[in-house]
PDB file of N, CA and C in Angstrom:
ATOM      1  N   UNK A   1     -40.142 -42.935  23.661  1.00  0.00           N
ATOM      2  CA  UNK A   1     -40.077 -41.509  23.414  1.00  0.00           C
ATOM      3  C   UNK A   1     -40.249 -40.781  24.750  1.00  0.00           C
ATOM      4  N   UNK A   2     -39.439 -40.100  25.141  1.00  0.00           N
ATOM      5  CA  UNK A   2     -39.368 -39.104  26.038  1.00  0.00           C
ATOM      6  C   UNK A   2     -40.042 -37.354  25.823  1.00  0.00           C
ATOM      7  N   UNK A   3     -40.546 -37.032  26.621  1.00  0.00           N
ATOM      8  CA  UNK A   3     -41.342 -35.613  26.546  1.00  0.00           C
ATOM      9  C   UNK A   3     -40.837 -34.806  27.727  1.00  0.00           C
ATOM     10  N   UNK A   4     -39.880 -33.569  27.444  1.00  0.00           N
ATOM     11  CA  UNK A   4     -39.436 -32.633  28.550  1.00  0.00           C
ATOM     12  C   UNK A   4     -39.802 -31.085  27.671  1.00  0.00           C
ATOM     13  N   UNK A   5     -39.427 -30.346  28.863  1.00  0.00           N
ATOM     14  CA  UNK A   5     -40.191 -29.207  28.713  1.00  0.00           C
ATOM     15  C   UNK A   5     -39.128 -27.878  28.109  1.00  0.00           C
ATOM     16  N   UNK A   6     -39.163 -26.963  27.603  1.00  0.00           N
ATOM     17  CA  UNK A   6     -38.233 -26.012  27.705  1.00  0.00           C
ATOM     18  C   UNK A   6     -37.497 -25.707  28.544  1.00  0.00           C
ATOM     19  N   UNK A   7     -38.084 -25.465  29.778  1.00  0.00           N
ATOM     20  CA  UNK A   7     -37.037 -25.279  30.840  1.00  0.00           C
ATOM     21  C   UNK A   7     -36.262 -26.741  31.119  1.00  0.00           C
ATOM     22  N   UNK A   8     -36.635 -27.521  31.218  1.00  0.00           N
ATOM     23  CA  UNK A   8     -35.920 -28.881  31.308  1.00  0.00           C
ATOM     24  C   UNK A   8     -34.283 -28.730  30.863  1.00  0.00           C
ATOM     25  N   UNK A   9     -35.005 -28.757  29.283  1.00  0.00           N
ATOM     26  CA  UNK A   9     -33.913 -28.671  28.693  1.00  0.00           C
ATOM     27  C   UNK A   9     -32.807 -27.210  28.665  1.00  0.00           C
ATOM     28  N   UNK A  10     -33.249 -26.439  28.842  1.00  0.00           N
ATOM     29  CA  UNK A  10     -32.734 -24.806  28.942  1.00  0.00           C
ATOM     30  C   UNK A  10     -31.612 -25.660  30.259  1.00  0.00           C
ATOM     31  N   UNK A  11     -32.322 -25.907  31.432  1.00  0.00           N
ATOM     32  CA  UNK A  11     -31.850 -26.191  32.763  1.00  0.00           C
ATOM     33  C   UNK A  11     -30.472 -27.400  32.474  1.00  0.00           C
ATOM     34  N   UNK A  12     -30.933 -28.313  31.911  1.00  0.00           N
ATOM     35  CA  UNK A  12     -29.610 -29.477  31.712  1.00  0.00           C
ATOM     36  C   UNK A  12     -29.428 -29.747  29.975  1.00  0.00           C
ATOM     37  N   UNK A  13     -29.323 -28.942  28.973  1.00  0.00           N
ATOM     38  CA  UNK A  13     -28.899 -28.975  27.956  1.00  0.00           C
ATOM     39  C   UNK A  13     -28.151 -30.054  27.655  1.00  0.00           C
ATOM     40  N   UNK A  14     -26.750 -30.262  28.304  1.00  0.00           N
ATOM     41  CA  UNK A  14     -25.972 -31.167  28.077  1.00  0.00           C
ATOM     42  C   UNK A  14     -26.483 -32.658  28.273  1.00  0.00           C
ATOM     43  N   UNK A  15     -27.335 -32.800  29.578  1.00  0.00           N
ATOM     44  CA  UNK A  15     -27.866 -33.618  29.806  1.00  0.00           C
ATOM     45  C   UNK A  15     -28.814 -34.618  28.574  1.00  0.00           C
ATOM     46  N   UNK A  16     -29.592 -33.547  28.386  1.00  0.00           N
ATOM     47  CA  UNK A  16     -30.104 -34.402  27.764  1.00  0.00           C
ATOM     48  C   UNK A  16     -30.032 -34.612  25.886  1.00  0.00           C
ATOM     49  N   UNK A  17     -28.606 -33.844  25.858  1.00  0.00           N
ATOM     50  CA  UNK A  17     -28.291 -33.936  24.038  1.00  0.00           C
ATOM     51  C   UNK A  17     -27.590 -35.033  24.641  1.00  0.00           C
ATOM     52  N   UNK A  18     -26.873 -35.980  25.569  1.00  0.00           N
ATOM     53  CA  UNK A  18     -26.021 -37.223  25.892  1.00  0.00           C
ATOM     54  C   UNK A  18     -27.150 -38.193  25.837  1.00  0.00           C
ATOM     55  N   UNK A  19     -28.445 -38.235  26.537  1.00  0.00           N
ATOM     56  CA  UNK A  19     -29.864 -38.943  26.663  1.00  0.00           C
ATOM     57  C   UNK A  19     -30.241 -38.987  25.220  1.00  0.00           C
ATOM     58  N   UNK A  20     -30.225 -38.496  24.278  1.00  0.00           N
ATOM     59  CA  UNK A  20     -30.762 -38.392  23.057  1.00  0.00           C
ATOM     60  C   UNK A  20     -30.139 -40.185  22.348  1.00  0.00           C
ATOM     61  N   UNK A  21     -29.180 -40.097  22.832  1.00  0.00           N
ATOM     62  CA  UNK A  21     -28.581 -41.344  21.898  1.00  0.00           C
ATOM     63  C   UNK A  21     -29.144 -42.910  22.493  1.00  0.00           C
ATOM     64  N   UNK A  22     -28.768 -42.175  23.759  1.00  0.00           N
ATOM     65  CA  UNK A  22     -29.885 -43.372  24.806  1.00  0.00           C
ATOM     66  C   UNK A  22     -31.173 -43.720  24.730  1.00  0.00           C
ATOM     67  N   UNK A  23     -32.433 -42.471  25.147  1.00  0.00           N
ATOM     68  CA  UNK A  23     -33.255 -42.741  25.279  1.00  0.00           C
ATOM     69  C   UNK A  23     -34.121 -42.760  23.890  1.00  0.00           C
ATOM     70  N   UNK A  24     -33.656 -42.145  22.556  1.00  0.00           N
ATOM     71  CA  UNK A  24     -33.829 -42.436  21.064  1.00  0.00           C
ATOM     72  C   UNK A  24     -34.627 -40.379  20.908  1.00  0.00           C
ATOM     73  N   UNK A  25     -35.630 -40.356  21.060  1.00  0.00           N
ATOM     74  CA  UNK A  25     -36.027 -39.445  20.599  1.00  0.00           C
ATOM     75  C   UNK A  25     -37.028 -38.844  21.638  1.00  0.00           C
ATOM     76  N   UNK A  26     -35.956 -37.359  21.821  1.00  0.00           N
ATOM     77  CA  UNK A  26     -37.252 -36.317  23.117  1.00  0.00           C
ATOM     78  C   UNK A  26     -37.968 -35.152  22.125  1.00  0.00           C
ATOM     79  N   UNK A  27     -39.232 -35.119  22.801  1.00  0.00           N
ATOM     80  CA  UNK A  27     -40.030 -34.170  22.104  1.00  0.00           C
ATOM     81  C   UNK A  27     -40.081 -33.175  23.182  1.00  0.00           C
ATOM     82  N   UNK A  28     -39.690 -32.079  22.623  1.00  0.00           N
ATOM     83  CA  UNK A  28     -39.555 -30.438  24.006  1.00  0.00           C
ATOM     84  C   UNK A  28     -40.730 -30.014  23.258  1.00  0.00           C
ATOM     85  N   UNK A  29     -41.437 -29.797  24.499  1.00  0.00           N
ATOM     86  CA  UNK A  29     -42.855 -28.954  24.857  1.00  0.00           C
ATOM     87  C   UNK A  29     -43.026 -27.533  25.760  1.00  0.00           C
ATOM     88  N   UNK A  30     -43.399 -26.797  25.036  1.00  0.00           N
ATOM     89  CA  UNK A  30     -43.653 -25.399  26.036  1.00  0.00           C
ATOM     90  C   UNK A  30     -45.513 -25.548  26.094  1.00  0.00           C
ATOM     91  N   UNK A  31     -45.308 -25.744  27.809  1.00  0.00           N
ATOM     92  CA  UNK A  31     -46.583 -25.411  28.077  1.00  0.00           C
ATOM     93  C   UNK A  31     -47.690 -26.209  27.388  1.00  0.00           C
ATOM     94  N   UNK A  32     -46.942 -27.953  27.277  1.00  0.00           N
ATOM     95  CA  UNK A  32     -47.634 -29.084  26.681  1.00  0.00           C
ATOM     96  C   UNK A  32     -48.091 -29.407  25.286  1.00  0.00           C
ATOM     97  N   UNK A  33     -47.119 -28.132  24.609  1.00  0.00           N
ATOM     98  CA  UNK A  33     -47.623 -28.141  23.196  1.00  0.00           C
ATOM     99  C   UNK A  33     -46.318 -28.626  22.995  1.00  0.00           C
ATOM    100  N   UNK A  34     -45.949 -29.595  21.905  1.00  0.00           N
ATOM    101  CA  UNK A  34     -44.576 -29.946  21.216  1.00  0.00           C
ATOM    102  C   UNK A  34     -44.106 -28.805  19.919  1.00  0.00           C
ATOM    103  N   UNK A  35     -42.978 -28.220  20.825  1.00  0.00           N
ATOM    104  CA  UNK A  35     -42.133 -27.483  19.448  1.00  0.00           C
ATOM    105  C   UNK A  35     -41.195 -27.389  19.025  1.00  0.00           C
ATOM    106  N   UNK A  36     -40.831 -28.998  19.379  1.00  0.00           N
ATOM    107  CA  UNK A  36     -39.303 -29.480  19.216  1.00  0.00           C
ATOM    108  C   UNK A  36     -39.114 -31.018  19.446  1.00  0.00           C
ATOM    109  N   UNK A  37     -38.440 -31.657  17.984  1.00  0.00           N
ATOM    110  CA  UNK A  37     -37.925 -32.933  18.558  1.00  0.00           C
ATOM    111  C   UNK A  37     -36.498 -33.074  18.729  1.00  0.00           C
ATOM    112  N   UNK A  38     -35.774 -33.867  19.275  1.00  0.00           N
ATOM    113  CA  UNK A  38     -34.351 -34.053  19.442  1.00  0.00           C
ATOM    114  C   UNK A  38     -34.258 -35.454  18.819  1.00  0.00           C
ATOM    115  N   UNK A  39     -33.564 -36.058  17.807  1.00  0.00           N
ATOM    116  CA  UNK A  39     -33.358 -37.367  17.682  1.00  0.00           C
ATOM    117  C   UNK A  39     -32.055 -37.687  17.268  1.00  0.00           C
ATOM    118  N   UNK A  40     -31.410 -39.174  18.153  1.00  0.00           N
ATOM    119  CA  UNK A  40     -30.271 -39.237  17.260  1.00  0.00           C
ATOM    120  C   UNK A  40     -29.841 -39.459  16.027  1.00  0.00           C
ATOM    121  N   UNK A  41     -28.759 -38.988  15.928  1.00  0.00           N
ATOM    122  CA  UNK A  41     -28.170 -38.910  14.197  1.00  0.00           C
ATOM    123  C   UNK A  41     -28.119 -40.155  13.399  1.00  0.00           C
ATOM    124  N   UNK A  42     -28.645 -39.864  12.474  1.00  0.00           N
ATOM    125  CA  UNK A  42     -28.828 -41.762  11.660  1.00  0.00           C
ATOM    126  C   UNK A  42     -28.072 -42.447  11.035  1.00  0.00           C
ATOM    127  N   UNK A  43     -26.691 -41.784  11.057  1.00  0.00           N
ATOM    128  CA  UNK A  43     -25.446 -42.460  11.370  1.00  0.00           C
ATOM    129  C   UNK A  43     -24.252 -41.388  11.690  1.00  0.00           C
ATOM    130  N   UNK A  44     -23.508 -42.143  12.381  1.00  0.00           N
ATOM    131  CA  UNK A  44     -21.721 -41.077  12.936  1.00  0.00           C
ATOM    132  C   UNK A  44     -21.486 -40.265  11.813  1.00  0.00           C
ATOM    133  N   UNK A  45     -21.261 -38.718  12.640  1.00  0.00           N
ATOM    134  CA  UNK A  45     -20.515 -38.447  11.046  1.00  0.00           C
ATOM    135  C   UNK A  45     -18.993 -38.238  11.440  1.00  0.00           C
ATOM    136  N   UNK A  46     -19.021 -38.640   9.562  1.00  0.00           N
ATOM    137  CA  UNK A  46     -17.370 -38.981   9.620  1.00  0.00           C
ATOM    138  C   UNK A  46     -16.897 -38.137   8.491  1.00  0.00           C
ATOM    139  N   UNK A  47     -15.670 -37.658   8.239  1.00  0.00           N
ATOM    140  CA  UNK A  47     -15.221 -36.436   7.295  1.00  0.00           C
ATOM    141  C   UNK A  47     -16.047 -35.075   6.996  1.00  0.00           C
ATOM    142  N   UNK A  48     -15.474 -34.685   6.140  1.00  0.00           N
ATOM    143  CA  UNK A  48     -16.152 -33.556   5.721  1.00  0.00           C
ATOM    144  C   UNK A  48     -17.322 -33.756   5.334  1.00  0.00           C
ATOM    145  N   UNK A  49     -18.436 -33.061   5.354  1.00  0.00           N
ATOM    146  CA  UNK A  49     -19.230 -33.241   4.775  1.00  0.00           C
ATOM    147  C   UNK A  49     -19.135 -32.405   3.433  1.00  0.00           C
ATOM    148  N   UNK A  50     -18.179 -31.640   3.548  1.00  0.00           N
ATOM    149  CA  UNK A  50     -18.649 -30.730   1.872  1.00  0.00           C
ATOM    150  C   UNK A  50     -17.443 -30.762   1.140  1.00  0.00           C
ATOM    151  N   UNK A  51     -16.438 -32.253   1.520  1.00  0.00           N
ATOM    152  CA  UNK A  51     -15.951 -32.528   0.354  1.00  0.00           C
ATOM    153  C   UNK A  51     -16.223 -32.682  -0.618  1.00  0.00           C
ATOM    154  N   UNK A  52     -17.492 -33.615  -0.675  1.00  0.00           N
ATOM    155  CA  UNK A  52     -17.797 -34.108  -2.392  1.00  0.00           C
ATOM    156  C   UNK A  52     -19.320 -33.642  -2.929  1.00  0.00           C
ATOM    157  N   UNK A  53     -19.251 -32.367  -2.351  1.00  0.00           N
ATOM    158  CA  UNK A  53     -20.327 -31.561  -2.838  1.00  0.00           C
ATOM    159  C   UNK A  53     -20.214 -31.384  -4.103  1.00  0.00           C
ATOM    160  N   UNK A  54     -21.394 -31.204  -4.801  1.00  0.00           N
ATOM    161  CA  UNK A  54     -21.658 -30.613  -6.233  1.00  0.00           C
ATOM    162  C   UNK A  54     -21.730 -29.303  -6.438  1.00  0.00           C
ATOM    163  N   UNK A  55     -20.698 -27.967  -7.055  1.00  0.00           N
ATOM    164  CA  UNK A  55     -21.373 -26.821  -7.187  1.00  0.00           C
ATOM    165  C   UNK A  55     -22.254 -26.394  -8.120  1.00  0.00           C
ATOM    166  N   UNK A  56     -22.527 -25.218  -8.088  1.00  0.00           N
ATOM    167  CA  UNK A  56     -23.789 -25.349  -8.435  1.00  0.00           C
ATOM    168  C   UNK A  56     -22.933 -24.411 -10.252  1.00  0.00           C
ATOM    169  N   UNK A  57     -23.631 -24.556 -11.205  1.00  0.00           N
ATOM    170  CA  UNK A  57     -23.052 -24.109 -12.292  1.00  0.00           C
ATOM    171  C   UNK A  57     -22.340 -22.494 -12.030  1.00  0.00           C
ATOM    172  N   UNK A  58     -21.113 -22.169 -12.514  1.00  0.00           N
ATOM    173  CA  UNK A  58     -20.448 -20.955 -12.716  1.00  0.00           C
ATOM    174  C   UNK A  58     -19.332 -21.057 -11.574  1.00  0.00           C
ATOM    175  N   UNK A  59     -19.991 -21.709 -10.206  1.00  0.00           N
ATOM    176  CA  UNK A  59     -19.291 -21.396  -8.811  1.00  0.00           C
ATOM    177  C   UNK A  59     -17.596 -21.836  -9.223  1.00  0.00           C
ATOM    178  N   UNK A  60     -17.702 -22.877  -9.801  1.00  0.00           N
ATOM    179  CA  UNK A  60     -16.243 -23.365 -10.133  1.00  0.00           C
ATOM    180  C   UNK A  60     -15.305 -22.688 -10.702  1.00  0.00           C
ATOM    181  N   UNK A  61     -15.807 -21.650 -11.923  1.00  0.00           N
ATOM    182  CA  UNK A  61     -15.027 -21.378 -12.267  1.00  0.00           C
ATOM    183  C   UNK A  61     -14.676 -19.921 -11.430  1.00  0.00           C
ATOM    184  N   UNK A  62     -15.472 -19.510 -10.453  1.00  0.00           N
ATOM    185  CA  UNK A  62     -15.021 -18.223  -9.640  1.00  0.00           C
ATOM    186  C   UNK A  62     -14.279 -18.942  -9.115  1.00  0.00           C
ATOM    187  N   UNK A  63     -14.292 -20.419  -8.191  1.00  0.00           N
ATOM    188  CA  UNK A  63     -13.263 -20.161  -6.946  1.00  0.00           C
ATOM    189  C   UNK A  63     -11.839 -20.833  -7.276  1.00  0.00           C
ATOM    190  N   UNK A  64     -11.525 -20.584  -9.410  1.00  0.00           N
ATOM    191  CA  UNK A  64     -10.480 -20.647  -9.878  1.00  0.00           C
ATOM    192  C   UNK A  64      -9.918 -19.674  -9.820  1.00  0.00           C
ATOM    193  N   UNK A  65     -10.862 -18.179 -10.103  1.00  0.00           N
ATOM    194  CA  UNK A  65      -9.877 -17.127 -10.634  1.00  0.00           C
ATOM    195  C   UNK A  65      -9.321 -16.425  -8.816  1.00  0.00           C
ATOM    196  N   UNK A  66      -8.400 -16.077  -9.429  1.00  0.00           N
ATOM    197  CA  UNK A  66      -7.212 -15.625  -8.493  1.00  0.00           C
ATOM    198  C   UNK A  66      -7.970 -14.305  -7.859  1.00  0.00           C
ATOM    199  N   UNK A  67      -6.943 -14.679  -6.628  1.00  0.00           N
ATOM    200  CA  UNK A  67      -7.527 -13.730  -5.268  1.00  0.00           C
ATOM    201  C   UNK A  67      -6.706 -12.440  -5.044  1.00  0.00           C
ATOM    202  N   UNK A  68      -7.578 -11.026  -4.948  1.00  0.00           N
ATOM    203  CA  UNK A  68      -6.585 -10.574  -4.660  1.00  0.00           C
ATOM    204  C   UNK A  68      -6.976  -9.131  -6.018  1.00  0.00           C
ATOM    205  N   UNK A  69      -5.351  -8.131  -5.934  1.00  0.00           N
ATOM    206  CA  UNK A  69      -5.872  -6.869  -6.861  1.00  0.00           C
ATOM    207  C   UNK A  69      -4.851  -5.875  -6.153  1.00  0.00           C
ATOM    208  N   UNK A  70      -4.931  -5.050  -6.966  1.00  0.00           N
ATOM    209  CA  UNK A  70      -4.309  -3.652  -5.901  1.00  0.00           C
ATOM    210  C   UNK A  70      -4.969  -3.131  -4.620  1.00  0.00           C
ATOM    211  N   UNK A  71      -4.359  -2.690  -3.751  1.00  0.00           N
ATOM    212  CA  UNK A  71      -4.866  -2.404  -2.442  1.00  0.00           C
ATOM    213  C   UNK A  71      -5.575  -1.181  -2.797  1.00  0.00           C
ATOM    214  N   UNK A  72      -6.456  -1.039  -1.564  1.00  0.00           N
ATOM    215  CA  UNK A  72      -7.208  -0.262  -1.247  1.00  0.00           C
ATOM    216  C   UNK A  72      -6.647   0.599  -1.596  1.00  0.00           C
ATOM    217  N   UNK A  73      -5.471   1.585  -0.888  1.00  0.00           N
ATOM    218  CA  UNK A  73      -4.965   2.697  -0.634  1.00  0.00           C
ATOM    219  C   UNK A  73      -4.853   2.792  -1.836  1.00  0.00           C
ATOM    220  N   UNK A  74      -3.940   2.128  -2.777  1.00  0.00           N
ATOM    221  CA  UNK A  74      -3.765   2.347  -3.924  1.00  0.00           C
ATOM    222  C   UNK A  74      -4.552   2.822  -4.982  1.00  0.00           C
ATOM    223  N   UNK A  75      -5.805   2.662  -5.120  1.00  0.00           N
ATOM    224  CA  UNK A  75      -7.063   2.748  -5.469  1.00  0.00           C
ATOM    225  C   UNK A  75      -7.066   4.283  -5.665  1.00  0.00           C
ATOM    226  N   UNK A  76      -7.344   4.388  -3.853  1.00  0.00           N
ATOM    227  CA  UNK A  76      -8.059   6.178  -3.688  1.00  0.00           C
ATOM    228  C   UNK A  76      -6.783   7.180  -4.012  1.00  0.00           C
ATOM    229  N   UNK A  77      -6.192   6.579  -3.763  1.00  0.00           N
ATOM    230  CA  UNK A  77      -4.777   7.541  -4.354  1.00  0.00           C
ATOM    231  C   UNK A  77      -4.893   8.097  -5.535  1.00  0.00           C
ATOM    232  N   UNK A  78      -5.020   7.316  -6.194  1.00  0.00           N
ATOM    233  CA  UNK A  78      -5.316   7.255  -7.748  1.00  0.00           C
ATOM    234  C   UNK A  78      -6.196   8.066  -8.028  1.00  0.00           C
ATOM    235  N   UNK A  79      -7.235   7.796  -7.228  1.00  0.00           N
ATOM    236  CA  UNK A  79      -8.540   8.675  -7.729  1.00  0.00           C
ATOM    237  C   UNK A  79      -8.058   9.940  -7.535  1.00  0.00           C
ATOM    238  N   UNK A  80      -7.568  10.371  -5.972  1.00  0.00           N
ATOM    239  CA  UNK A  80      -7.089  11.874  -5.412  1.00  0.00           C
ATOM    240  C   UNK A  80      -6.417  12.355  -6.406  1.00  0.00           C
ATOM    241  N   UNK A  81      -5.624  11.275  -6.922  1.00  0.00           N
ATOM    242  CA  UNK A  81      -4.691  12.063  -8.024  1.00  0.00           C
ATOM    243  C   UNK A  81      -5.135  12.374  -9.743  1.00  0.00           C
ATOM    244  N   UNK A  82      -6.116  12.022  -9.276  1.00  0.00           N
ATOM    245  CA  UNK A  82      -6.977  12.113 -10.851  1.00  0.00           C
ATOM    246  C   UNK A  82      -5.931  10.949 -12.183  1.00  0.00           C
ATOM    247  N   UNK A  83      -5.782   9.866 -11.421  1.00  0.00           N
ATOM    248  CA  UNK A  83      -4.982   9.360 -12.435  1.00  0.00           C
ATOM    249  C   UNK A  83      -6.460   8.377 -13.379  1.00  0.00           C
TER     250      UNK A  83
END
């Protein structure tokens, strides 16, 4: 386990999110207190992740119904015109 500091990391960011896979897991400290770990990912990711999500009840059937309506303009027109 590796221990760097805020500025460390502020200073070489890139650096050390590439070190993460290497050196396993850095703990960032401001001023010797830890308020941050970095660890690598616990496996590659691969595809989508929110292909085979579950929604949550109702959501399905909104992102069936159709998109869309009369335009805006059309709207206030209407109203102006007292229709």
């Amino acid at each position: 386990m590796k221990t760097i500091s805020i500025k460390e990391l502020h200073d070489q960011t890139g650096h050390w999110l590439r070190r993460v896979s290497v050196v396993g897991e850095i703990i960032v400290t401001e001023r010797g207190t830890p308020v941050a770990r970095m660890v690598p990912p616990s496996r590659p990711a691969t595809g989508n992740p929110f292909a085979n999500r579950k929604l949550l009840r109702g959501i399905a059937k909104l992102l069936q119904r159709p998109i869309g309506g009369p335009d805006s303009a059309e709207i206030i027109a209407a109203m102006r015109d007292g229709r």
